[in-house]
PDB file of N, CA and C in Angstrom:
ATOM      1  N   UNK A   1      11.256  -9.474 -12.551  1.00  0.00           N
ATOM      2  CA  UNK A   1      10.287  -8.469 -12.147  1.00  0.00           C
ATOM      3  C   UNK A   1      10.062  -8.563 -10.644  1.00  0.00           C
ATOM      4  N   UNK A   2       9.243  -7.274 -10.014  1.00  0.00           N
ATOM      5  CA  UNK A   2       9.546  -7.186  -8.555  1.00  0.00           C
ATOM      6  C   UNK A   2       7.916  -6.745  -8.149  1.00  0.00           C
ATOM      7  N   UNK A   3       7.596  -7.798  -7.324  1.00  0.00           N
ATOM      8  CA  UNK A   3       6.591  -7.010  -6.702  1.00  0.00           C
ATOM      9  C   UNK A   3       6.300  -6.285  -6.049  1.00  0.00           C
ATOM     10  N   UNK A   4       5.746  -4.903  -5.362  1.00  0.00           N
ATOM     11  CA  UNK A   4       5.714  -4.320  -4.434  1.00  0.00           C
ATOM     12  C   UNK A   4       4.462  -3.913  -3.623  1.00  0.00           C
ATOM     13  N   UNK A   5       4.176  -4.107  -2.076  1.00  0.00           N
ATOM     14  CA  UNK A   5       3.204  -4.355  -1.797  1.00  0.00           C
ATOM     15  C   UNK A   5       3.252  -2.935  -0.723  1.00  0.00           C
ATOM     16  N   UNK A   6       2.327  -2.133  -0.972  1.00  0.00           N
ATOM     17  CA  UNK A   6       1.992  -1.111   0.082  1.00  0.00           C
ATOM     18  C   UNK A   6       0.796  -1.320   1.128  1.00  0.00           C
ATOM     19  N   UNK A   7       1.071  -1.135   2.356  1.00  0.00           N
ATOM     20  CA  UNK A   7      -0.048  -1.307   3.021  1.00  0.00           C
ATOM     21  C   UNK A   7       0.076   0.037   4.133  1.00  0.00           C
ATOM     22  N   UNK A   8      -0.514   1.295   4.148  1.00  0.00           N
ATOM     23  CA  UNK A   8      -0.512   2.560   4.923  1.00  0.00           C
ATOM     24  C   UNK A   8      -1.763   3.446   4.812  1.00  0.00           C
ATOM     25  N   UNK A   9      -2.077   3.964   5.874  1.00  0.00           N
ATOM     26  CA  UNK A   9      -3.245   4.723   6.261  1.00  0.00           C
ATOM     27  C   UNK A   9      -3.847   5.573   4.918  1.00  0.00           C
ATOM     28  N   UNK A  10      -5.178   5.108   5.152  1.00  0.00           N
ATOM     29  CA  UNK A  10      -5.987   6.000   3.930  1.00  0.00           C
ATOM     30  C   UNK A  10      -6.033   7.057   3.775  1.00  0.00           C
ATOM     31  N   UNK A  11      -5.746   7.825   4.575  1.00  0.00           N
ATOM     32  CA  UNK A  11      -5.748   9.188   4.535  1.00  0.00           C
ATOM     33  C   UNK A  11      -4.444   9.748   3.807  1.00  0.00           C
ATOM     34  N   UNK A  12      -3.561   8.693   3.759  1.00  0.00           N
ATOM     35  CA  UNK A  12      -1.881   9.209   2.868  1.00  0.00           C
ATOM     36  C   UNK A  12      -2.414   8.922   1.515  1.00  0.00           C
ATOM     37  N   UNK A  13      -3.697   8.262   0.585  1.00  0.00           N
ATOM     38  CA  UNK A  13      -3.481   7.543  -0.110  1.00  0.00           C
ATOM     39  C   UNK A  13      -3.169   8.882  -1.559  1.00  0.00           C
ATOM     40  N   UNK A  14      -3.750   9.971  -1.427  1.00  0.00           N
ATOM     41  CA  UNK A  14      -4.098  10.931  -2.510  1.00  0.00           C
ATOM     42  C   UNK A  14      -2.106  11.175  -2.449  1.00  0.00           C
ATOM     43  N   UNK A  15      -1.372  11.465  -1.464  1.00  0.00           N
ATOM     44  CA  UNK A  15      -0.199  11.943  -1.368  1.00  0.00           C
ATOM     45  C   UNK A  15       0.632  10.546  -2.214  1.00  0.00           C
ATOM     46  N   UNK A  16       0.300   9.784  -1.518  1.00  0.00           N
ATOM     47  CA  UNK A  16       1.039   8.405  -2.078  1.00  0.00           C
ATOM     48  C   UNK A  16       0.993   8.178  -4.075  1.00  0.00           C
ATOM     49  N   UNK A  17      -0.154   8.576  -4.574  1.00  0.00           N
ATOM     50  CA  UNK A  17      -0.322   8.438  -5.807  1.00  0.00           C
ATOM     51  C   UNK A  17       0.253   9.684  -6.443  1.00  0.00           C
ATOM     52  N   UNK A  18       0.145  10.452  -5.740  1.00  0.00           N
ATOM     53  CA  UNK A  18       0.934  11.607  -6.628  1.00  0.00           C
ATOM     54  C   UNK A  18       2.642  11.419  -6.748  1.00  0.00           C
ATOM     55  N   UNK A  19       2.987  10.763  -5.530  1.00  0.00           N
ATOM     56  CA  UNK A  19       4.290  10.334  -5.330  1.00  0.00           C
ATOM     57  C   UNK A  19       4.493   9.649  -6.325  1.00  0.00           C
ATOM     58  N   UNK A  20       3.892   8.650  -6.569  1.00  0.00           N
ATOM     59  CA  UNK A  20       4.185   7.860  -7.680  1.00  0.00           C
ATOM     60  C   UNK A  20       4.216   7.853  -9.126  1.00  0.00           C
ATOM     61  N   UNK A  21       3.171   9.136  -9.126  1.00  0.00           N
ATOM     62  CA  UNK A  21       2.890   9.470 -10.177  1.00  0.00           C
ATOM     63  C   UNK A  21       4.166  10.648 -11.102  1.00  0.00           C
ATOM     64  N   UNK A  22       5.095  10.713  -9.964  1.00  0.00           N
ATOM     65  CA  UNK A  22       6.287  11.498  -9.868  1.00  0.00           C
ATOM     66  C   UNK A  22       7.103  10.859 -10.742  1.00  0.00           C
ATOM     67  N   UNK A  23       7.402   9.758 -10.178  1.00  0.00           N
ATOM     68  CA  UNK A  23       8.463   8.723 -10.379  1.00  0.00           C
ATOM     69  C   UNK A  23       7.595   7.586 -11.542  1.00  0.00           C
ATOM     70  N   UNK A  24       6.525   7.971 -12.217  1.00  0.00           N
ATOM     71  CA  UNK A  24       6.403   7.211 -13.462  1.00  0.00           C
ATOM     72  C   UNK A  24       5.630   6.018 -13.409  1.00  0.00           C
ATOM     73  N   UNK A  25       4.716   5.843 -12.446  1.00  0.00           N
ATOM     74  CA  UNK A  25       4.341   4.691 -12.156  1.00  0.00           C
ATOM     75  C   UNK A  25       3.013   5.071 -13.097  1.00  0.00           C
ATOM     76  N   UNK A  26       2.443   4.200 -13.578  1.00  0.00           N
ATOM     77  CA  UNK A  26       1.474   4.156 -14.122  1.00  0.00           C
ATOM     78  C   UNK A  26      -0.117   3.156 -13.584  1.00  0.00           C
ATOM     79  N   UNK A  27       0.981   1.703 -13.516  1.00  0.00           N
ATOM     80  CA  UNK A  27      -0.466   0.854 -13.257  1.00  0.00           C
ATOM     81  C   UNK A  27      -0.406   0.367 -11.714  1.00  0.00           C
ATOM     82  N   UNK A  28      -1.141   0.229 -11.232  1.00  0.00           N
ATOM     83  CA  UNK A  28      -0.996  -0.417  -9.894  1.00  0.00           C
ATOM     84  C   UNK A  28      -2.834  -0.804  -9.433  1.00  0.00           C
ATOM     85  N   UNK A  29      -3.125  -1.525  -8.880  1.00  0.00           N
ATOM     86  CA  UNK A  29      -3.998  -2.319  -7.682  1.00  0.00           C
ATOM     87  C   UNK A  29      -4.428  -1.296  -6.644  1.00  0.00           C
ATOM     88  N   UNK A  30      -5.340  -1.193  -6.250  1.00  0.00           N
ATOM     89  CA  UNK A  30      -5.245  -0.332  -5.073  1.00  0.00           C
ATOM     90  C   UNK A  30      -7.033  -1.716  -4.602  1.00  0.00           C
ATOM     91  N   UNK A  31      -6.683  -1.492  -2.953  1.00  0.00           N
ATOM     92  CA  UNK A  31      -7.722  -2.139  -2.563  1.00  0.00           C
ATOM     93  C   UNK A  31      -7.657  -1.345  -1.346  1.00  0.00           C
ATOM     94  N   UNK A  32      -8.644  -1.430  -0.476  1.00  0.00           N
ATOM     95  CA  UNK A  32      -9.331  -1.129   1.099  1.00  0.00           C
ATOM     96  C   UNK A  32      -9.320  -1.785   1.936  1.00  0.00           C
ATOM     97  N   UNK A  33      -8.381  -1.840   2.855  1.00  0.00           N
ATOM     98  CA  UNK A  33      -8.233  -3.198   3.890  1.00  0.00           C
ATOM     99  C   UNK A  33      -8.059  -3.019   5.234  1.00  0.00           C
ATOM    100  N   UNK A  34      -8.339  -3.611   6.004  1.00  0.00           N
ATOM    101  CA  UNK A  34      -8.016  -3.558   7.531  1.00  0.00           C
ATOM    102  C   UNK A  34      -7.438  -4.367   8.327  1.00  0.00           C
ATOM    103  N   UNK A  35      -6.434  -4.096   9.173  1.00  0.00           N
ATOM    104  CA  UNK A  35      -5.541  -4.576   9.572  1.00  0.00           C
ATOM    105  C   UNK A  35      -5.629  -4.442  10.674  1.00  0.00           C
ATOM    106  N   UNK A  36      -4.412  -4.837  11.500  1.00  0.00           N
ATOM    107  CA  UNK A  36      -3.927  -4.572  13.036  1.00  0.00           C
ATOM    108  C   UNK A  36      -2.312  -4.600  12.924  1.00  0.00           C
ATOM    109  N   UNK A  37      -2.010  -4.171  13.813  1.00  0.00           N
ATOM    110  CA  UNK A  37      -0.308  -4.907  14.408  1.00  0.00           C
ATOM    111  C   UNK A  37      -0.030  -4.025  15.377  1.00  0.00           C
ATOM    112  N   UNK A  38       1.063  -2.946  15.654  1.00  0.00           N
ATOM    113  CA  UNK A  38       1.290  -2.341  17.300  1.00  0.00           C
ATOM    114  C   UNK A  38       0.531  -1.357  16.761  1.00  0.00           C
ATOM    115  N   UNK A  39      -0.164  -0.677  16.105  1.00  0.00           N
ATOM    116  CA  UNK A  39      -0.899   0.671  16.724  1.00  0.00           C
ATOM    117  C   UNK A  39      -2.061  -0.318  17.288  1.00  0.00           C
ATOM    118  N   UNK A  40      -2.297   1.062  18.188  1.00  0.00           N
ATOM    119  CA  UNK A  40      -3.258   0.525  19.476  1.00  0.00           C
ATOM    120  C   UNK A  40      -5.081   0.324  18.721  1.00  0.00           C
ATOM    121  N   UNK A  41      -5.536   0.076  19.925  1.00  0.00           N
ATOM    122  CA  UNK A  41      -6.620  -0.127  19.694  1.00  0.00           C
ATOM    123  C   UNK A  41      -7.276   1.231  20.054  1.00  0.00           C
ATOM    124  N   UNK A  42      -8.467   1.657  19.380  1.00  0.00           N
ATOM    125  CA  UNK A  42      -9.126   2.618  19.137  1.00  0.00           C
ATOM    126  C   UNK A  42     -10.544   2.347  19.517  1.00  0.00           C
ATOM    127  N   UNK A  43     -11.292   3.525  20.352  1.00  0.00           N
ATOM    128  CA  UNK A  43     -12.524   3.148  20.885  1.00  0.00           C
ATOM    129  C   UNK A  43     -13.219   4.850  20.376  1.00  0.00           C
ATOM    130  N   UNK A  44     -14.389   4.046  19.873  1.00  0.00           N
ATOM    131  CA  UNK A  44     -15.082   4.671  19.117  1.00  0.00           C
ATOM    132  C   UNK A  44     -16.506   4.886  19.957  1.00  0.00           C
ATOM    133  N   UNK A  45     -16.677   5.895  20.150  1.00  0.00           N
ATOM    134  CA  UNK A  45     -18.256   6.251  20.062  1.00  0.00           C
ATOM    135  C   UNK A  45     -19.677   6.442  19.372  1.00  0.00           C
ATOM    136  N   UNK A  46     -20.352   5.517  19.438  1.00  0.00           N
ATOM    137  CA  UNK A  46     -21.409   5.864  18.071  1.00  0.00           C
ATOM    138  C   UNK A  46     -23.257   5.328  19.186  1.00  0.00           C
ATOM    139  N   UNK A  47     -24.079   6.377  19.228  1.00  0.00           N
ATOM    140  CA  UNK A  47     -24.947   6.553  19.635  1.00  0.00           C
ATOM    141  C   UNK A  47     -25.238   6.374  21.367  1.00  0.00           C
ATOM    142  N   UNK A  48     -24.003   6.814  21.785  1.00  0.00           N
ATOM    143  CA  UNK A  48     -23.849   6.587  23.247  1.00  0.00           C
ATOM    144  C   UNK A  48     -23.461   5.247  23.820  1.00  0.00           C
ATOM    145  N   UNK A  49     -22.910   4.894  22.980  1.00  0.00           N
ATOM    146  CA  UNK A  49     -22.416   2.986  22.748  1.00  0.00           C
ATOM    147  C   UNK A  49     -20.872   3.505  22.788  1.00  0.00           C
ATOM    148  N   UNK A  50     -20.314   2.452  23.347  1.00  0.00           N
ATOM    149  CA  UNK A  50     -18.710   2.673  23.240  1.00  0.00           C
ATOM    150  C   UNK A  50     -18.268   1.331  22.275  1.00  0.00           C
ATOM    151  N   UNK A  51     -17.531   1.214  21.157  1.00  0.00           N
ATOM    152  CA  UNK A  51     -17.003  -0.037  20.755  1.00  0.00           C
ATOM    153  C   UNK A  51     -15.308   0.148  20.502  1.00  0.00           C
ATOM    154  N   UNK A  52     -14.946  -0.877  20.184  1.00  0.00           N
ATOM    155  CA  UNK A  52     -13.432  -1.039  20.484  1.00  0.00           C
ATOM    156  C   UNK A  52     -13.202  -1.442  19.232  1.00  0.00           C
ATOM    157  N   UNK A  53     -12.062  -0.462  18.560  1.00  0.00           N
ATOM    158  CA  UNK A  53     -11.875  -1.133  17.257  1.00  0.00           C
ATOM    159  C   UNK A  53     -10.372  -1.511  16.627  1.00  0.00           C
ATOM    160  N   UNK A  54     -10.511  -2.975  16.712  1.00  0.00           N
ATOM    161  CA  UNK A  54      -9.475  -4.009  16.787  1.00  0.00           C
ATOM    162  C   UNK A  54      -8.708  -3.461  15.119  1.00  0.00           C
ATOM    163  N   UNK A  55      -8.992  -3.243  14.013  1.00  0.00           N
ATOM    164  CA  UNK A  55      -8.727  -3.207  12.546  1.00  0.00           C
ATOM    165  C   UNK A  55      -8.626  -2.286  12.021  1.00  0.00           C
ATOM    166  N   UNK A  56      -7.697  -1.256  11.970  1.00  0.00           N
ATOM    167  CA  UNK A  56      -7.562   0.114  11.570  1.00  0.00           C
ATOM    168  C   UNK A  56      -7.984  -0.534   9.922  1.00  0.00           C
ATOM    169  N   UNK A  57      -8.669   1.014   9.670  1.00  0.00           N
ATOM    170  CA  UNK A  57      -8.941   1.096   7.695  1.00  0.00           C
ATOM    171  C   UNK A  57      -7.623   1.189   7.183  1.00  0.00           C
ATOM    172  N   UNK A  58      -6.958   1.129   6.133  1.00  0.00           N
ATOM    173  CA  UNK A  58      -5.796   0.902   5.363  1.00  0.00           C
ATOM    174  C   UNK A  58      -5.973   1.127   3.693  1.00  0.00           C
ATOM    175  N   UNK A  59      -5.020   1.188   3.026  1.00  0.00           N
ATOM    176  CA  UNK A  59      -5.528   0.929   2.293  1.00  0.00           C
ATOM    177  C   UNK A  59      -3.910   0.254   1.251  1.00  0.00           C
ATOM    178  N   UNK A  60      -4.703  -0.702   0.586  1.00  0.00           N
ATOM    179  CA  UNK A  60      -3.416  -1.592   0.013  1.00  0.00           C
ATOM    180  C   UNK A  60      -2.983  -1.156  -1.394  1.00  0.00           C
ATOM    181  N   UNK A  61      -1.392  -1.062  -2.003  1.00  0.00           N
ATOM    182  CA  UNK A  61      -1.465  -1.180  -3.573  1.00  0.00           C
ATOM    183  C   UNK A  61      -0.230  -1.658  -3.313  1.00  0.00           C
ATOM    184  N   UNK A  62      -0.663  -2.311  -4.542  1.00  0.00           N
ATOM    185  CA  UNK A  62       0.052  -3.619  -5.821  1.00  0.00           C
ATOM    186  C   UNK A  62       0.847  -2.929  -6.812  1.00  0.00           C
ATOM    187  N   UNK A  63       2.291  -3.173  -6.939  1.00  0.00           N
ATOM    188  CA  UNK A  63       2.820  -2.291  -8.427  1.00  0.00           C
ATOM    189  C   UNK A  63       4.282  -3.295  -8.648  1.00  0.00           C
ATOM    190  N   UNK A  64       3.467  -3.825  -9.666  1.00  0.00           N
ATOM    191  CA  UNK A  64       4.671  -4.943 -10.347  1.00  0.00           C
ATOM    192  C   UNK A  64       5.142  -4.338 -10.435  1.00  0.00           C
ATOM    193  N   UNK A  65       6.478  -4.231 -11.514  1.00  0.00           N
ATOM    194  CA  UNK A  65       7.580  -3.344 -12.286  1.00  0.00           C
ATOM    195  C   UNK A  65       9.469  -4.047 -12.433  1.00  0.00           C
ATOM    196  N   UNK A  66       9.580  -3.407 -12.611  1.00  0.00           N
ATOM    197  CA  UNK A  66      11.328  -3.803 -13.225  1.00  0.00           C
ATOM    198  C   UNK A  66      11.889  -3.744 -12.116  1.00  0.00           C
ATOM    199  N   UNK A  67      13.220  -4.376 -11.748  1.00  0.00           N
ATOM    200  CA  UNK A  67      14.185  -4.618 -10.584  1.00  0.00           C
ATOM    201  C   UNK A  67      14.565  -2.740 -10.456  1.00  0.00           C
ATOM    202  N   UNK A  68      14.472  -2.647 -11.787  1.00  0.00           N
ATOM    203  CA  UNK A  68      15.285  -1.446 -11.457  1.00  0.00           C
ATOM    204  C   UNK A  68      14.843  -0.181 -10.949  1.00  0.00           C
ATOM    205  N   UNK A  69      13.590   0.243 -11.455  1.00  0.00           N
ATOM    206  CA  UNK A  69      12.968   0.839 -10.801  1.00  0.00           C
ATOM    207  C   UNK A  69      12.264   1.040  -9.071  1.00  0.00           C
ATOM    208  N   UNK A  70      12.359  -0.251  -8.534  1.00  0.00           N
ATOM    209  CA  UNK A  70      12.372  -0.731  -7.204  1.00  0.00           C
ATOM    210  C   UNK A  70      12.160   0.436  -6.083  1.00  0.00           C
ATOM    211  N   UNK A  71      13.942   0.718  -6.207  1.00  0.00           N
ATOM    212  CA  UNK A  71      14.266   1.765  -5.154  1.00  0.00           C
ATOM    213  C   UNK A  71      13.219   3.271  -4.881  1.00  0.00           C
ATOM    214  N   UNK A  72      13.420   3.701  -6.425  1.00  0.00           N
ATOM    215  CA  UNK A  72      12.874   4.901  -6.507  1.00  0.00           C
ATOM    216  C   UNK A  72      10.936   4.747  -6.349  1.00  0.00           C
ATOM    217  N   UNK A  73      10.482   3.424  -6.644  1.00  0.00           N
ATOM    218  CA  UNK A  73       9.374   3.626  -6.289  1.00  0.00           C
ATOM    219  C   UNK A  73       8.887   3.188  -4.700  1.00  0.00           C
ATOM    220  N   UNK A  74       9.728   2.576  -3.905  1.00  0.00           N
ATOM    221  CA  UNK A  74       9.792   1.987  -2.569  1.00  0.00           C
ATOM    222  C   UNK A  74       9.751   3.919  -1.615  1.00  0.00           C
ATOM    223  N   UNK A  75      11.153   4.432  -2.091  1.00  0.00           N
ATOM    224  CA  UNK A  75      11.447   5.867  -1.821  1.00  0.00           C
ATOM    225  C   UNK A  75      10.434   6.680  -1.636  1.00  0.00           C
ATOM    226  N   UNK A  76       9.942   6.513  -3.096  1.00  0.00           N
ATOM    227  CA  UNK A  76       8.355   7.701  -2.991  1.00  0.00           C
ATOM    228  C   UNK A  76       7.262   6.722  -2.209  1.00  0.00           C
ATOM    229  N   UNK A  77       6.897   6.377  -1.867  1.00  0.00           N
ATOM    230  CA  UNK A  77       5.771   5.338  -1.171  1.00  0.00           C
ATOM    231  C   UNK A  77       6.135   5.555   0.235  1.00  0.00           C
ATOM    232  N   UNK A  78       7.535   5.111   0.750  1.00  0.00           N
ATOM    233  CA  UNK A  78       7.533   5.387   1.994  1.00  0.00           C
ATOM    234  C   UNK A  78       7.649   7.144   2.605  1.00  0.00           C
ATOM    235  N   UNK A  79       7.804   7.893   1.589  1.00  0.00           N
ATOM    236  CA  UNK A  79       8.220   9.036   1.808  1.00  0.00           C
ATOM    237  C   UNK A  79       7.045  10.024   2.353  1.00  0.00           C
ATOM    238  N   UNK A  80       5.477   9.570   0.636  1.00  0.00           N
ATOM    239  CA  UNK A  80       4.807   9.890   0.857  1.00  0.00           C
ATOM    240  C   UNK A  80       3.768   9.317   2.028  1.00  0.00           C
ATOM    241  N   UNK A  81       3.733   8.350   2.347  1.00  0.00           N
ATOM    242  CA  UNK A  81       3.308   7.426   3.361  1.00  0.00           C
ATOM    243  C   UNK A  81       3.186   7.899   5.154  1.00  0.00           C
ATOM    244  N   UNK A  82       4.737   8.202   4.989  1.00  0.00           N
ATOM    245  CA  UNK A  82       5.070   8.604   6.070  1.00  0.00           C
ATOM    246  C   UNK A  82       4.413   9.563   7.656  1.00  0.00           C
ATOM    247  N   UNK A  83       4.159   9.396   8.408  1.00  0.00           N
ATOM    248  CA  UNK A  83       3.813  10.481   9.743  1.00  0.00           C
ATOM    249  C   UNK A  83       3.900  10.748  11.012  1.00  0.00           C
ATOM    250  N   UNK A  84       5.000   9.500  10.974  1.00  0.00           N
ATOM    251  CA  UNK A  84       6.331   9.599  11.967  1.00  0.00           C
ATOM    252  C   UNK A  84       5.076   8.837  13.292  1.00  0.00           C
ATOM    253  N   UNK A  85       4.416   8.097  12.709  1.00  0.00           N
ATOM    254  CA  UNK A  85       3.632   7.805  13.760  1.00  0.00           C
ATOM    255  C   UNK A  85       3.018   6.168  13.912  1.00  0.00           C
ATOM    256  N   UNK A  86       3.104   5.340  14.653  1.00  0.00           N
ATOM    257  CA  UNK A  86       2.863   4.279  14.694  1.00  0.00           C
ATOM    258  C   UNK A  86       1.027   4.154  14.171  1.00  0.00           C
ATOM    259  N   UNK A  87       1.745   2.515  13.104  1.00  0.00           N
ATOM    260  CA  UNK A  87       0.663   2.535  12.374  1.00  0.00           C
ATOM    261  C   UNK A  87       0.572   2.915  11.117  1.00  0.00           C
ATOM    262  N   UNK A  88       1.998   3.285  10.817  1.00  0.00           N
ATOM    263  CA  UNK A  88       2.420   4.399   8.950  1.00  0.00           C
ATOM    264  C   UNK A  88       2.169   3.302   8.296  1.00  0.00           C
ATOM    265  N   UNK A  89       2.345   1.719   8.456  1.00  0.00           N
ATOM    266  CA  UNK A  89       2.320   0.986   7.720  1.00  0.00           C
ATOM    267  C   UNK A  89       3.903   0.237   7.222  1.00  0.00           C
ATOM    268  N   UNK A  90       3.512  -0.710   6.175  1.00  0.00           N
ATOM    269  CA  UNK A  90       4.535  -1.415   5.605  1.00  0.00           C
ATOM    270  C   UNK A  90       4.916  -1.894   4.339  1.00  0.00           C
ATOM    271  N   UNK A  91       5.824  -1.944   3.968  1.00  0.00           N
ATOM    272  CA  UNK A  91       5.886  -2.152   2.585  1.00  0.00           C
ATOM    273  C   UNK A  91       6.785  -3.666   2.157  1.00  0.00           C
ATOM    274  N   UNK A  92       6.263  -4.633   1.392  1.00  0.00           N
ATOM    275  CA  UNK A  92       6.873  -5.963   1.175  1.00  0.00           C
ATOM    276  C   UNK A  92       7.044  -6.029  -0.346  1.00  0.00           C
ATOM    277  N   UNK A  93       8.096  -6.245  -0.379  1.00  0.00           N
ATOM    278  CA  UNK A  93       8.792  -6.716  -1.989  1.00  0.00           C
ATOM    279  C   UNK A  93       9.199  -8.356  -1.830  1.00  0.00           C
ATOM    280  N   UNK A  94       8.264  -8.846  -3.187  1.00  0.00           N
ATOM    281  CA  UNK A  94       8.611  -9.894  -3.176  1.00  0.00           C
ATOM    282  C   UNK A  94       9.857 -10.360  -5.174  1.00  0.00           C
ATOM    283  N   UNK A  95       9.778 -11.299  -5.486  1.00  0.00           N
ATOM    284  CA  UNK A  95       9.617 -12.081  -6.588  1.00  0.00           C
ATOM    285  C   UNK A  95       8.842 -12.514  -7.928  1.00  0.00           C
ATOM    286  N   UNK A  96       8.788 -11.607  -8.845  1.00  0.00           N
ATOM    287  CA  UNK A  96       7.641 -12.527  -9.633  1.00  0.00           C
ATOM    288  C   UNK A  96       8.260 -13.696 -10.840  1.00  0.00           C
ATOM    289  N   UNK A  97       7.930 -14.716 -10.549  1.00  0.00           N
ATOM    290  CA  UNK A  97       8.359 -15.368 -11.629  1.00  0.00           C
ATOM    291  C   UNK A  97       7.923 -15.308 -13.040  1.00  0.00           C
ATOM    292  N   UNK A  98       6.373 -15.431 -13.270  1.00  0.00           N
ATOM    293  CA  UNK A  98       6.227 -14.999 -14.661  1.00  0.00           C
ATOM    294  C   UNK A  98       4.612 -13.954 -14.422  1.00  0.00           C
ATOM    295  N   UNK A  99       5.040 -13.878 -15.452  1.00  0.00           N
ATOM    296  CA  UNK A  99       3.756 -12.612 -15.932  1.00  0.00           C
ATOM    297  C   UNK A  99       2.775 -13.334 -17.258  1.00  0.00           C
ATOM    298  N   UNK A 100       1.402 -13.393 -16.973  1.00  0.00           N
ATOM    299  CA  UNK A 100       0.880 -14.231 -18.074  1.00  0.00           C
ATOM    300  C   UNK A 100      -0.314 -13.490 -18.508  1.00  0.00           C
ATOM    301  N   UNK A 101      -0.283 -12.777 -19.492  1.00  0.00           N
ATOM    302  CA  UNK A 101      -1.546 -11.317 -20.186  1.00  0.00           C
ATOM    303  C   UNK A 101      -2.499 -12.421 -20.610  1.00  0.00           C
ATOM    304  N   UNK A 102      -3.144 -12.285 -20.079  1.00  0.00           N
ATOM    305  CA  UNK A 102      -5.022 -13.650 -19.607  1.00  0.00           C
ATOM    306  C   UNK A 102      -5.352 -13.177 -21.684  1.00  0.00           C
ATOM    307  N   UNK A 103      -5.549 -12.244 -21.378  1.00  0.00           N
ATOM    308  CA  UNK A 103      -6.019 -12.008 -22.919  1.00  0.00           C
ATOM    309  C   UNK A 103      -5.501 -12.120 -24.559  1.00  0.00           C
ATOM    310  N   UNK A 104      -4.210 -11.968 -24.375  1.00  0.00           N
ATOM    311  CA  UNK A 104      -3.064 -12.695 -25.493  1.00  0.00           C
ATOM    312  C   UNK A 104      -3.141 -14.079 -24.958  1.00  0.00           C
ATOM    313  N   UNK A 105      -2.284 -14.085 -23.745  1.00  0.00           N
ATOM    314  CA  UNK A 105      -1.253 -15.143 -23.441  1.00  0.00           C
ATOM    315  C   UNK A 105      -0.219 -15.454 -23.655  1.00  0.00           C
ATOM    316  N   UNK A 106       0.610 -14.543 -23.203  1.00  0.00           N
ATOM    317  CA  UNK A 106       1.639 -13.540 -23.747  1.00  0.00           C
ATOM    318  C   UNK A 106       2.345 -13.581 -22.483  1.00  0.00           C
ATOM    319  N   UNK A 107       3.398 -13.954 -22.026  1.00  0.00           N
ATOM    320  CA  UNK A 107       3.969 -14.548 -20.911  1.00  0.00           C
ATOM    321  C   UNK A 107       5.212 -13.606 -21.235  1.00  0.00           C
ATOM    322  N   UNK A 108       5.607 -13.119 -19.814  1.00  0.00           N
ATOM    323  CA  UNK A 108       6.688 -12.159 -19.928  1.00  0.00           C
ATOM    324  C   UNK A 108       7.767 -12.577 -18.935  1.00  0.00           C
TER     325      UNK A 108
END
């Protein structure tokens, strides 16, 4: 089994799930996160205050699944993801060794 880790701007996230929802995905993780790496830093205005903001919003999902399916769900993620613009984000596939259902215990 293959893990796959999305990390791209919140504003793709409604496009990104429909993408997936294309290609059959069913369960996945989704969390709210903030990051950095080369997109720049962003300065914000709020009550005549200037602040500088180091951690763009993001937003993360998780979608175990089969080796085989991989490609086609990597495809739609980066596809829908996409905006040709620094800062689209990244996507990491790892390894899973086992799978353990907390509530059986039922190891896959």
């Amino acid at each position: 089994m293959i893990k796959i880790e999305a990390i791209f701007r919140l504003c793709r996230f409604e496009a990104v799930k429909a993408a997936l929802a294309k290609v059959d995905v069913r369960g996945m993780t989704v969390s709210e996160v903030k990051g950095c790496g080369k997109q720049k830093r962003a300065i914000e205005h709020y009550r005549g205050s200037e602040y500088e903001i180091l951690f763009h919003p993001k937003v993360k999902i998780e979608i175990v699944t089969l080796k085989e399916n991989m490609n086609k769900i990597i495809d739609a993620i980066s596809y829908a993801a996409r905006t040709d613009e620094t800062g689209d984000g990244k996507i990491f596939v790892s390894e899973i060794a086992e799978v353990v259902h907390i509530r059986t215990g039922q190891r896959d």
